[in-house]
Protein backbone atom coordinates (compact mmCIF):
# COMPACT_ATOMS: atom_id res chain seq x y z
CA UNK A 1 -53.69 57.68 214.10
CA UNK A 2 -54.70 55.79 210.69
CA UNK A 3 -56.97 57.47 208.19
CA UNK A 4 -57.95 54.74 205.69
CA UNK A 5 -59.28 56.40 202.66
CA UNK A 6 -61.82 54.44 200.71
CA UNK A 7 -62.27 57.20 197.77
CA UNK A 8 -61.15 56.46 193.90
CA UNK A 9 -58.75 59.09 194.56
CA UNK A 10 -56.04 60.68 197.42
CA UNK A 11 -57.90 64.27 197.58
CA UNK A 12 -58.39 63.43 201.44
CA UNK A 13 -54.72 63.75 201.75
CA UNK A 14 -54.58 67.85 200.85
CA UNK A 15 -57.72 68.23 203.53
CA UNK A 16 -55.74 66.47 206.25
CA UNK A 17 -52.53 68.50 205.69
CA UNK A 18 -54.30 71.56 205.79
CA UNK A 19 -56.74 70.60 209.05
CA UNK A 20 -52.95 69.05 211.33
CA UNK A 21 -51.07 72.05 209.30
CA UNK A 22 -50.91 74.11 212.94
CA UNK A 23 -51.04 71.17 215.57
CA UNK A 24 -47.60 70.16 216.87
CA UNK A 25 -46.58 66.78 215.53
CA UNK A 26 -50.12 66.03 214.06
CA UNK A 27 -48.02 65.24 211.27
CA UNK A 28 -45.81 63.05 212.75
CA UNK A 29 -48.93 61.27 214.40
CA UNK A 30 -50.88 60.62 211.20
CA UNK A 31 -50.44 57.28 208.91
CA UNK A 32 -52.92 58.15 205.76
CA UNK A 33 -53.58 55.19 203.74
CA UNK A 34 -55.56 55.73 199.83
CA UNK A 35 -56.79 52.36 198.68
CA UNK A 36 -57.92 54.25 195.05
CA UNK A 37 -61.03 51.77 195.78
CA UNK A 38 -63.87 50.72 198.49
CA UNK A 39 -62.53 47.89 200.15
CA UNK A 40 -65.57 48.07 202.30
CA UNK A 41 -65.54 49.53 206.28
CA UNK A 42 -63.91 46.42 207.41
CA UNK A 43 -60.47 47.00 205.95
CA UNK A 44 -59.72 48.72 209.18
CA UNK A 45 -59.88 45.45 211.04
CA UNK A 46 -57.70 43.93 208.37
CA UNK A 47 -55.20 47.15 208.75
CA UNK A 48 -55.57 46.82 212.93
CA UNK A 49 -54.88 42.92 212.98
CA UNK A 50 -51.15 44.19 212.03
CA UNK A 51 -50.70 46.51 214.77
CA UNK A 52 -49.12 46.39 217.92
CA UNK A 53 -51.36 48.18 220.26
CA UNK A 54 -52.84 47.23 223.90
CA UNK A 55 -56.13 49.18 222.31
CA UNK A 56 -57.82 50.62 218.85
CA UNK A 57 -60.24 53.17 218.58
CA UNK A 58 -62.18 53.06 215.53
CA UNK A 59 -64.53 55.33 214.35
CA UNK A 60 -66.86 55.52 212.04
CA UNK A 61 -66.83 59.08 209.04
CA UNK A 62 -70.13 60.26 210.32
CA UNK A 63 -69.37 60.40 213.95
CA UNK A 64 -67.09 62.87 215.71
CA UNK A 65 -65.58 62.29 219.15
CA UNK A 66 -63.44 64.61 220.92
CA UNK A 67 -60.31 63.27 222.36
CA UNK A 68 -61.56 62.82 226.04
CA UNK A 69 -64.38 60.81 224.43
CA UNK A 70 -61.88 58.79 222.20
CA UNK A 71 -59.65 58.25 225.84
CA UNK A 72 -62.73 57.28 227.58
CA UNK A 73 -63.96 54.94 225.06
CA UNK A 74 -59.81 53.31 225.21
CA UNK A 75 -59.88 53.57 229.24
CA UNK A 76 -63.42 51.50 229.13
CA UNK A 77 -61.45 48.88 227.07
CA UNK A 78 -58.77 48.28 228.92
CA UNK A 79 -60.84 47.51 232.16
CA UNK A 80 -62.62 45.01 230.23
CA UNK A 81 -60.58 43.30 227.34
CA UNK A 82 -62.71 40.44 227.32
CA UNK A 83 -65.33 42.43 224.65
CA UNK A 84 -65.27 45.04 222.24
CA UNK A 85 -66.77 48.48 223.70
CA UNK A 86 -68.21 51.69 221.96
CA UNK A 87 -70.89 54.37 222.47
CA UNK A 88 -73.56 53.31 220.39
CA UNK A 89 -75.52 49.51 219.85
CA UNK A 90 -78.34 47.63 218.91
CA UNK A 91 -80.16 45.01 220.99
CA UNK A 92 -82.49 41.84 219.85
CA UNK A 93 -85.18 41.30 221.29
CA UNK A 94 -88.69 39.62 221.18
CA UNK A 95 -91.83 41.40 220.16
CA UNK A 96 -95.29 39.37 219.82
CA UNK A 97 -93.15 36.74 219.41
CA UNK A 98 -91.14 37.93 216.49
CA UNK A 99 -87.16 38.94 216.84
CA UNK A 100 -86.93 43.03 216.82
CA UNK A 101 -83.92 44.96 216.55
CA UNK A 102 -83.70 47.81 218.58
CA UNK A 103 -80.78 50.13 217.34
CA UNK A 104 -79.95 53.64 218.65
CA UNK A 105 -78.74 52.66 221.99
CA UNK A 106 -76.49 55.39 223.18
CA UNK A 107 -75.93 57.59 226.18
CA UNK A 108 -76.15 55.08 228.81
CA UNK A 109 -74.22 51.97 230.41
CA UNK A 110 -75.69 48.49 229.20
CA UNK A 111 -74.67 45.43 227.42
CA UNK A 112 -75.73 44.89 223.29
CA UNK A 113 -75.56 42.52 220.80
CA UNK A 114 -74.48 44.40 217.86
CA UNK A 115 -71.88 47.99 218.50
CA UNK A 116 -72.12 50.78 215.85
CA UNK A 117 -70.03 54.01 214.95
CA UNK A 118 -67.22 53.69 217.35
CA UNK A 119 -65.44 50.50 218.75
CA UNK A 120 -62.64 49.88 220.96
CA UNK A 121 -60.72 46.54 220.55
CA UNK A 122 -57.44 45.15 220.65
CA UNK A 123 -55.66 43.63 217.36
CA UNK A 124 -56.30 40.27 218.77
CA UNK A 125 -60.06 40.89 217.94
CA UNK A 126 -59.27 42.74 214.95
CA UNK A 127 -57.73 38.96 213.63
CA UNK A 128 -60.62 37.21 214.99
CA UNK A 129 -63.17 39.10 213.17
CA UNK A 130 -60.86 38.45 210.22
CA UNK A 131 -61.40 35.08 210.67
CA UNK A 132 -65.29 34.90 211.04
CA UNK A 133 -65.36 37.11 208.35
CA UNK A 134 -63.60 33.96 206.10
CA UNK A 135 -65.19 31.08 208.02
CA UNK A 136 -68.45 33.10 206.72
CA UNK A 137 -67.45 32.38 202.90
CA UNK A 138 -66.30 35.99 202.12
CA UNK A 139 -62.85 36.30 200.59
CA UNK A 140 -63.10 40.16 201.58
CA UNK A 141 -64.58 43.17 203.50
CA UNK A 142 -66.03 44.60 200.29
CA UNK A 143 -67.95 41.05 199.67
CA UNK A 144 -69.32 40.93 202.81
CA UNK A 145 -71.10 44.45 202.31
CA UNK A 146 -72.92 45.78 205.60
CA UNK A 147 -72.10 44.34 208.54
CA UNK A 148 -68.70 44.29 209.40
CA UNK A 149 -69.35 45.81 212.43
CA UNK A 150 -71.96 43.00 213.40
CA UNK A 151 -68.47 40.51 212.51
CA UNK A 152 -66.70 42.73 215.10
CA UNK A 153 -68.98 42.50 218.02
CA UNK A 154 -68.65 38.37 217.80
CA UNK A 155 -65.49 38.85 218.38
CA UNK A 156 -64.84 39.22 222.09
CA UNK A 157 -65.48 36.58 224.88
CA UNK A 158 -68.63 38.63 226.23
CA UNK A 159 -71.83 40.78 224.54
CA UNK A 160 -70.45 44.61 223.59
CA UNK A 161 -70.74 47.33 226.53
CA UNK A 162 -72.06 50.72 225.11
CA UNK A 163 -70.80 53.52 227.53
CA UNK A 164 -71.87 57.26 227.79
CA UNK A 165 -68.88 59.40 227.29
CA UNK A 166 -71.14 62.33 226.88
CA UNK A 167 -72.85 64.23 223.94
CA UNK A 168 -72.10 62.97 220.14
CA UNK A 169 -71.59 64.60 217.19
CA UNK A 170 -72.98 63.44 213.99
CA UNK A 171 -72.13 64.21 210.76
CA UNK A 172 -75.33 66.39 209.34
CA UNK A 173 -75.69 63.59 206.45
CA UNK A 174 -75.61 60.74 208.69
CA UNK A 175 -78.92 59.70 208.41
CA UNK A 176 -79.53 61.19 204.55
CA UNK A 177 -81.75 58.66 202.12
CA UNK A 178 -79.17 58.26 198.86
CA UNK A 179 -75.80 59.12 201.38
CA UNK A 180 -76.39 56.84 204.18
CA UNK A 181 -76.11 53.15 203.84
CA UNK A 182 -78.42 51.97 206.34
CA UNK A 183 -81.22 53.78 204.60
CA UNK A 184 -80.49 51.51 201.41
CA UNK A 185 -82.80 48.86 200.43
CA UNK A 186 -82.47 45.70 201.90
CA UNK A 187 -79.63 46.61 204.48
CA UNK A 188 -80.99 45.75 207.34
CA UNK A 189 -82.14 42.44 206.21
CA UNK A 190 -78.99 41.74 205.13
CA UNK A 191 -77.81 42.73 208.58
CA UNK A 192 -80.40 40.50 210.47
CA UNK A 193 -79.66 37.08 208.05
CA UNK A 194 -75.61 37.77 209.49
CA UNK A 195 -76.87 38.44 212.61
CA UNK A 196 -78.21 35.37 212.64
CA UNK A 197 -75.51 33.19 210.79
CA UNK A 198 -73.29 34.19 213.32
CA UNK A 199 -75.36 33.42 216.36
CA UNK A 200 -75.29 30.43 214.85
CA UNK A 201 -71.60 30.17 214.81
CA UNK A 202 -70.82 31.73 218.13
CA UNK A 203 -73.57 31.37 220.65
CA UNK A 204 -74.67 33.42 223.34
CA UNK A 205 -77.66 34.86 225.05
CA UNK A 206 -79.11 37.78 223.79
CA UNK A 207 -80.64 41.14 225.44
């Protein structure tokens, strides 16, 4: 398991010794990795495009999924490696004739356009979504800003599949004006315009 730690500082490190101190070989199991700086959410897919796994699970911080749901989420994958899966999406659609969003798609079985908090991919789609994320003009994760999750979903053969592995567990800040990022100004129009630029790039129908 990586832990990539986005703080200015390594004080993660002395929480996660202290929370695997009494699991057998949680130590053993555990690659942290400080960056002293935000290099933005998509370093992960920078860090996966060097591994040498069949599958990733990535998860968000303000999402917690027990280890059946993390296996269930890897299982899903591997019977379909032609697209990224996860638990939670957002779909386009059309509304009085105007393109709508709708986001909090969870709990259920159904294709999206756009997978958020928890992904399951293989380090060939880690690289791709490198590579949109340069053919899009950005020379890193942190430049791009929100939406390297959007950059992830364009990067299998087929739409995302949300699955329902059960109940989720949310972080109690997840949704907090001045701690949560979507709630910033101007993220989700920054979210739509990449949306869009990618569509552009890579199309395919939507929901």
């Amino acid at each position: 398991m990586f832990v990539i730690d986005n703080a200015l500082d390594d004080s993660l490190a002395a929480s996660l010794r202290a929370a695997t101190a009494a699991i057998a070989d949680a130590s053993a199991r555990l690659t942290y990795r400080a960056n002293f700086m935000n290099r933005g959410s998509g370093d992960r897919y920078s860090v996966a495009a060097g591994l040498d796994h069949d599958a990733i699970a990535s998860i968000d911080d303000d999402l917690f999924l027990t280890p059946a749901q993390v296996d269930a989420l890897l299982d899903q994958y591997l019977s379909d490696t032609s697209r990224i899966h996860g638990v939670w999406g957002e779909r386009l659609v059309t509304r009085d004739g105007q393109p709508f969003m709708i986001n909090a798609i969870f709990g259920r079985e159904v294709e999206v356009d756009i997978l958020n908090r928890a992904y399951a991919f293989a380090p060939t789609q880690a690289r791709q979504a490198c590579e949109l994320l340069h053919q899009l003009g950005y020379k890193d994760w942190m430049a791009l800003g929100p939406g390297s999750d959007i950059i992830l979903s364009f990067s299998g053969e087929q739409r995302p599949l949300v699955h329902d592995v059960g109940g989720l567990e949310s972080c109690e800040t997840s949704g907090t004006p001045g701690i949560a990022s979507w709630r910033r100004e101007g993220f989700q129009r920054r979210r739509f315009e990449l949306f869009h630029r990618l569509m552009r790039m890579r199309p395919r129908p939507t929901g």
